[in-house]
Protein backbone atom coordinates (compact mmCIF):
# COMPACT_ATOMS: atom_id res chain seq x y z
CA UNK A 1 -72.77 277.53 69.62
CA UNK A 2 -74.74 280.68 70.51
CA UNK A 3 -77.84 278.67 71.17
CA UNK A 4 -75.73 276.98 73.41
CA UNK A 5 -74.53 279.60 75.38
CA UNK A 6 -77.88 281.38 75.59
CA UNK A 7 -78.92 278.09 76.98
CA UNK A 8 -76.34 277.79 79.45
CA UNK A 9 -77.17 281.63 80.70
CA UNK A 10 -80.78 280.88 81.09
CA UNK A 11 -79.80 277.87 83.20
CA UNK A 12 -77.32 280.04 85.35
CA UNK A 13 -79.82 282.97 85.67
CA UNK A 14 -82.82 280.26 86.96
CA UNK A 15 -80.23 278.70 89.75
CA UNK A 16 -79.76 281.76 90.65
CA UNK A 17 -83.21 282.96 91.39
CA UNK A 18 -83.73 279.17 93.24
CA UNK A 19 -80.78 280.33 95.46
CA UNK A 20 -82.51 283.45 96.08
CA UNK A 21 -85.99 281.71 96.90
CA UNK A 22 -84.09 278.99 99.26
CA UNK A 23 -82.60 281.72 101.21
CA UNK A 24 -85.49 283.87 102.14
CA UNK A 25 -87.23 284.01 105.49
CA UNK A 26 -91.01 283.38 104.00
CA UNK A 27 -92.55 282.56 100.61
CA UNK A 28 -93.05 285.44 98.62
CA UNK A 29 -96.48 287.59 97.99
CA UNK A 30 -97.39 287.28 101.79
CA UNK A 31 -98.72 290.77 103.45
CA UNK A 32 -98.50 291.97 106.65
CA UNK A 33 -102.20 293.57 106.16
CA UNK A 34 -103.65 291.46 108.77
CA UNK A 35 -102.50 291.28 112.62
CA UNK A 36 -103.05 287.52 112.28
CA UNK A 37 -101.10 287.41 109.11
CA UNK A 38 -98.19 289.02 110.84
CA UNK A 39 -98.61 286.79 113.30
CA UNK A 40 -98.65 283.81 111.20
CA UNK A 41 -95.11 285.29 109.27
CA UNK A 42 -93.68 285.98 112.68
CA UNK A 43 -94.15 282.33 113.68
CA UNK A 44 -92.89 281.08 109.84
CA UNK A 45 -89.57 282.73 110.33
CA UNK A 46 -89.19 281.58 113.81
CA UNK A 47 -90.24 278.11 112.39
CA UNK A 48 -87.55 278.75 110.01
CA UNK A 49 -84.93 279.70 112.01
CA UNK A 50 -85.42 276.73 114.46
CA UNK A 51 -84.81 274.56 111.11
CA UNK A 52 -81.98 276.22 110.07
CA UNK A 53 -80.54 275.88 113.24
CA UNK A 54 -81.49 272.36 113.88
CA UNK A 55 -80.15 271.50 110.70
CA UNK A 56 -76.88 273.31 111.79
CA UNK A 57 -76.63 271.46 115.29
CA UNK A 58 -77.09 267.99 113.00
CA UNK A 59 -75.14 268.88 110.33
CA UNK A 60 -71.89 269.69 113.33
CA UNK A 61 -72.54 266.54 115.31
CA UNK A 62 -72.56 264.38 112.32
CA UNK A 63 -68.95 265.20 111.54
CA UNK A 64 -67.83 264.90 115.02
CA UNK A 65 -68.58 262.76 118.42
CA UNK A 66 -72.32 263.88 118.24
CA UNK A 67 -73.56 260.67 116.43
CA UNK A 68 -75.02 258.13 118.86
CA UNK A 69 -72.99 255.00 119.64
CA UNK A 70 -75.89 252.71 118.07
CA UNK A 71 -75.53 254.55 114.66
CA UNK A 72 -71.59 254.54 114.62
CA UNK A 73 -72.07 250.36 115.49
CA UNK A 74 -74.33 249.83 112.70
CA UNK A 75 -71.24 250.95 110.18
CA UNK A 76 -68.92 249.75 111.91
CA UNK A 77 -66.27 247.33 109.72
CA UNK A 78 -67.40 249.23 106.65
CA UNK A 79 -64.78 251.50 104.39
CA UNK A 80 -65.71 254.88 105.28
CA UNK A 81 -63.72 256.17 102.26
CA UNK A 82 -66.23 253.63 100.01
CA UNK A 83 -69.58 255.61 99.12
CA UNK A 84 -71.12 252.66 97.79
CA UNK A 85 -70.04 250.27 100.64
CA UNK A 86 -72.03 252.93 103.11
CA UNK A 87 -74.97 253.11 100.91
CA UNK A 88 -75.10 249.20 100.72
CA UNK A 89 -74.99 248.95 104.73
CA UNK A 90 -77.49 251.78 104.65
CA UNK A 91 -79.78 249.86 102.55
CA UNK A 92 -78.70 246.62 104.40
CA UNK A 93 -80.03 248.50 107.82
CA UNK A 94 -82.76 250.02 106.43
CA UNK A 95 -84.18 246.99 105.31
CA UNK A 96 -83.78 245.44 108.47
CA UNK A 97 -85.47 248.48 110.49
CA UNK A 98 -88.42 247.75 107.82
CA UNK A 99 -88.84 244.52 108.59
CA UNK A 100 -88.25 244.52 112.72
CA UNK A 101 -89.28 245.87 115.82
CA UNK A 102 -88.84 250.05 116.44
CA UNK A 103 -88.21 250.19 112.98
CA UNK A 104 -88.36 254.40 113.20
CA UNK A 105 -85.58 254.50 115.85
CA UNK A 106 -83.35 251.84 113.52
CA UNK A 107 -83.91 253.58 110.30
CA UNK A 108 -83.01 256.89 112.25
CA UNK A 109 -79.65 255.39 113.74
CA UNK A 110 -79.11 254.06 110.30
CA UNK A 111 -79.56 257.58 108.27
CA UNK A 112 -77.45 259.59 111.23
CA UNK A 113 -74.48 256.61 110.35
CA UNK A 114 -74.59 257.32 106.91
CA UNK A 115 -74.88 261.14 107.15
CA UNK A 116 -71.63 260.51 110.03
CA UNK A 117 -69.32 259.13 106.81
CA UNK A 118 -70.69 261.05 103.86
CA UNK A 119 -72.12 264.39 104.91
CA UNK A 120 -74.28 266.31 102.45
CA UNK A 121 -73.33 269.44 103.20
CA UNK A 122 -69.59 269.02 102.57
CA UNK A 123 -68.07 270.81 99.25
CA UNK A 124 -68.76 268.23 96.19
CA UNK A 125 -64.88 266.75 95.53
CA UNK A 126 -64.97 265.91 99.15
CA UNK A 127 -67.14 262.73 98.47
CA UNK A 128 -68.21 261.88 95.28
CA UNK A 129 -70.69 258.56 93.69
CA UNK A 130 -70.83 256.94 90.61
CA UNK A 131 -73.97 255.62 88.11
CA UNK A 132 -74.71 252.73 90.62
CA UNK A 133 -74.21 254.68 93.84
CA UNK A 134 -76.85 257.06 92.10
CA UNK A 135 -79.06 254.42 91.89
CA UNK A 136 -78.78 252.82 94.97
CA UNK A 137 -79.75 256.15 96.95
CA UNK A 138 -83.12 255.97 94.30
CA UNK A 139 -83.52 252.78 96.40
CA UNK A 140 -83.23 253.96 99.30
CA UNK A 141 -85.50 256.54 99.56
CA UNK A 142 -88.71 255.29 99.72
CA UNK A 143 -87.24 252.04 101.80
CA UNK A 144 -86.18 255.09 104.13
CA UNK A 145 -89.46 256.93 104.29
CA UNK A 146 -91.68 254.30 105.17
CA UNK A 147 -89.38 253.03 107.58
CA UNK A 148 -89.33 256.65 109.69
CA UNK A 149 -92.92 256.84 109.02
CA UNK A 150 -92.78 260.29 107.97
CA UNK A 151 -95.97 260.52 105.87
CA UNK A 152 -97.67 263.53 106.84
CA UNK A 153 -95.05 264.51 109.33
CA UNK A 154 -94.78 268.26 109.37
CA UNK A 155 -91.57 268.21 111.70
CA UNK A 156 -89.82 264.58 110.73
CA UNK A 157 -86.56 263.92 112.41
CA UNK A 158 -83.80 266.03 111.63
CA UNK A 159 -81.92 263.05 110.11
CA UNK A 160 -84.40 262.78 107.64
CA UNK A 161 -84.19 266.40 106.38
CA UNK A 162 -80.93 265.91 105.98
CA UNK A 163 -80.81 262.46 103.63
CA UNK A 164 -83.15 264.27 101.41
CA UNK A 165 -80.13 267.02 101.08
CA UNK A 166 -77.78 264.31 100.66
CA UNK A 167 -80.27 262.88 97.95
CA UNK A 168 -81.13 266.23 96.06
CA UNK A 169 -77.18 266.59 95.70
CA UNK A 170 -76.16 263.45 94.98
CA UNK A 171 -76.49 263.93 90.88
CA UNK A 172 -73.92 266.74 91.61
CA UNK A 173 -71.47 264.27 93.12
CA UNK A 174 -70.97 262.04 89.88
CA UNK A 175 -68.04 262.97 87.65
CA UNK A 176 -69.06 266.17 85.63
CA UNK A 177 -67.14 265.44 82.29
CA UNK A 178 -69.96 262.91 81.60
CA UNK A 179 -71.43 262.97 77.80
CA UNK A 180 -73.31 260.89 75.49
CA UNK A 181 -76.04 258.07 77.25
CA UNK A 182 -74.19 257.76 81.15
CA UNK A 183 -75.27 261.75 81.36
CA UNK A 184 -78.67 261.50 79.95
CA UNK A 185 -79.26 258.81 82.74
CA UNK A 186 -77.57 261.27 85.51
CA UNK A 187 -80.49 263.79 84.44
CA UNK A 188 -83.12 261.51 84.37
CA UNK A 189 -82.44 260.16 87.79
CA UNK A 190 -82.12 263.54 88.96
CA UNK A 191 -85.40 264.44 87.62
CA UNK A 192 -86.75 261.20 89.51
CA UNK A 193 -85.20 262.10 93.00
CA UNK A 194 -86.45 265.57 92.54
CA UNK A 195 -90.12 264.02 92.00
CA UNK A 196 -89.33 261.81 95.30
CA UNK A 197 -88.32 264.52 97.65
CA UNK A 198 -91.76 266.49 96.23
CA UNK A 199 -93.78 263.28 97.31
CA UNK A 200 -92.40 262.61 100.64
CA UNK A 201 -91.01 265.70 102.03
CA UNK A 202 -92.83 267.81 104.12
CA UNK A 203 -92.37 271.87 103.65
CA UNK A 204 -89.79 271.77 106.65
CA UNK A 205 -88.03 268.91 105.42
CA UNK A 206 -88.09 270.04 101.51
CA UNK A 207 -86.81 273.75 102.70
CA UNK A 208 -84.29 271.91 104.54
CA UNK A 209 -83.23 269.51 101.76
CA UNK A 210 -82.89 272.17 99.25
CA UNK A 211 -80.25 273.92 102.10
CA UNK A 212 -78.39 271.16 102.02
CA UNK A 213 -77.72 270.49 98.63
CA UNK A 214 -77.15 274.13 97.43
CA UNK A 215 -74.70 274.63 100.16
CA UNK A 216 -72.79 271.82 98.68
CA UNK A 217 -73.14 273.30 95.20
CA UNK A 218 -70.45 276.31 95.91
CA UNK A 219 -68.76 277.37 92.98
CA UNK A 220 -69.53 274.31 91.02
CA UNK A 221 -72.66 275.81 89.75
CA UNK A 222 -70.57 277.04 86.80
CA UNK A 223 -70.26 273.91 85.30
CA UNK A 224 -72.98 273.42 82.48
CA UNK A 225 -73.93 269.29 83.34
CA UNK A 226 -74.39 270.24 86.91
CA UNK A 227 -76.51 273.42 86.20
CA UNK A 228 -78.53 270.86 83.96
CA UNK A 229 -78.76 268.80 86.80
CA UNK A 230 -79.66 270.58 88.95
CA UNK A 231 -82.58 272.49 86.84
CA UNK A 232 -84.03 269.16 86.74
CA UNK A 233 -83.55 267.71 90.80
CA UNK A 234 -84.55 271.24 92.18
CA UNK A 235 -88.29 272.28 90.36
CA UNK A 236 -89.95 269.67 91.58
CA UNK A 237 -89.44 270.45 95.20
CA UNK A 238 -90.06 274.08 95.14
CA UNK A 239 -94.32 273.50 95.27
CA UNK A 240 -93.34 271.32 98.49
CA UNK A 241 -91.23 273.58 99.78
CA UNK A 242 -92.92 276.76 99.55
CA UNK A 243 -96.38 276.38 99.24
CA UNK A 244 -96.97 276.86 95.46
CA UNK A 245 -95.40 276.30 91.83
CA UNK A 246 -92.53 278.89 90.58
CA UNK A 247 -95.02 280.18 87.72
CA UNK A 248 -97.33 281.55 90.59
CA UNK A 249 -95.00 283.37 92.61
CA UNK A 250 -94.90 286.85 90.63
């Protein structure tokens, strides 16, 4: 029991320095010695807060009349209170955008419709998934990526920045009481998004994604499987984010 609970402080203590990291303006250890390093940092923070508020503008429209009439077509007919019947028609359009003409513009409209019905940056009990929603948004990631052509993108569209939030969060949207083999598979996907978002996302978009998901996070992060979780989505992403792994930032 005391291992335990050392454990589970060490867990709370390390989410706590991520939210810390997330939330500042540049990556640590950078000097102002240098005119042309300040001039560097003043352009990273500006960069910064044009994401944050990009992400803002996006995150607003989607839960309004800002989503684009193609985007709220492509869902239409499908149970917006179903998370797994908009993932399906997500994967359904994404496919299709894959395999067509324009397929960047489709796969956008497709992302922004999804987004629309389950926003990632709404409190966890708003929305939540189960094991095969999990692994349906596995799928769609790298369906979604190649689709939007964001390889080596430094500023993708703002619709993917935002999927990648939905997808770092979505191991905190599965029931939390879990135990036994259905958890152990919870983690292990959420190590496995974490490693996708590290591949794919550029620093913008990985800065972005990790937000997203911590904004949705709120006071959940007391609960021990979701601190587990999350210890194992988040790591990953921090090199792509920031420029460099955890260990080397003093």
């Amino acid at each position: 029991s005391k291992t335990r609970d050392r454990l589970l402080r060490d867990q709370k203590s390390y989410i706590y320095q991520l939210f810390g990291l997330v939330r500042q303006r540049r990556p640590e250890g950078a000097t102002d010695s240098k005119e042309d390093d300040a001039g560097e940092d003043k352009k990273a923070e500006q960069d910064e807060e044009a994401e944050e508020q990009e992400d803002g503008d996006e995150g607003l429209a989607a839960f309004g009349r800002g989503l684009s009439a193609a985007a709220v077509a492509a869902y239409a007919g499908v149970d917006g209170d179903s998370p797994s019947a908009c993932l399906l028609r997500c994967e359904e359009l994404l496919a299709a955008a894959l395999a067509g003409i324009r397929p960047a513009a489709r796969a956008e409209e497709a992302l922004e419709g999804l987004l629309g019905l389950l926003p990632p940056e709404s409190s966890l009990g708003s929305w939540e998934l189960d094991l095969d929603c999990l692994r349906l948004v596995v799928r769609l990631v790298p369906t979604a990526a190649a689709a939007l052509a964001v390889f080596g993108e430094e500023r993708p569209p703002a619709a993917w920045r935002r999927f990648l939030g939905l997808v770092l969060s979505a191991p905190l949207r599965i029931e939390e009481e879990l135990s036994g083999a259905a958890e152990l598979e919870v983690r292990e996907v959420s190590a496995r998004l974490g490693s996708l978002v590290s591949l794919l996302a550029s620093p913008a978009a990985a800065r972005s994604a990790l937000r997203v998901s911590l904004a949705a996070l709120g006071p959940s992060l007391l609960f021990a499987n979701l601190l587990g979780r999350m210890a194992l989505a988040v790591p990953p992403v921090l090199p792509s984010a920031f420029g460099g792994p955890l260990s080397e930032r003093g």
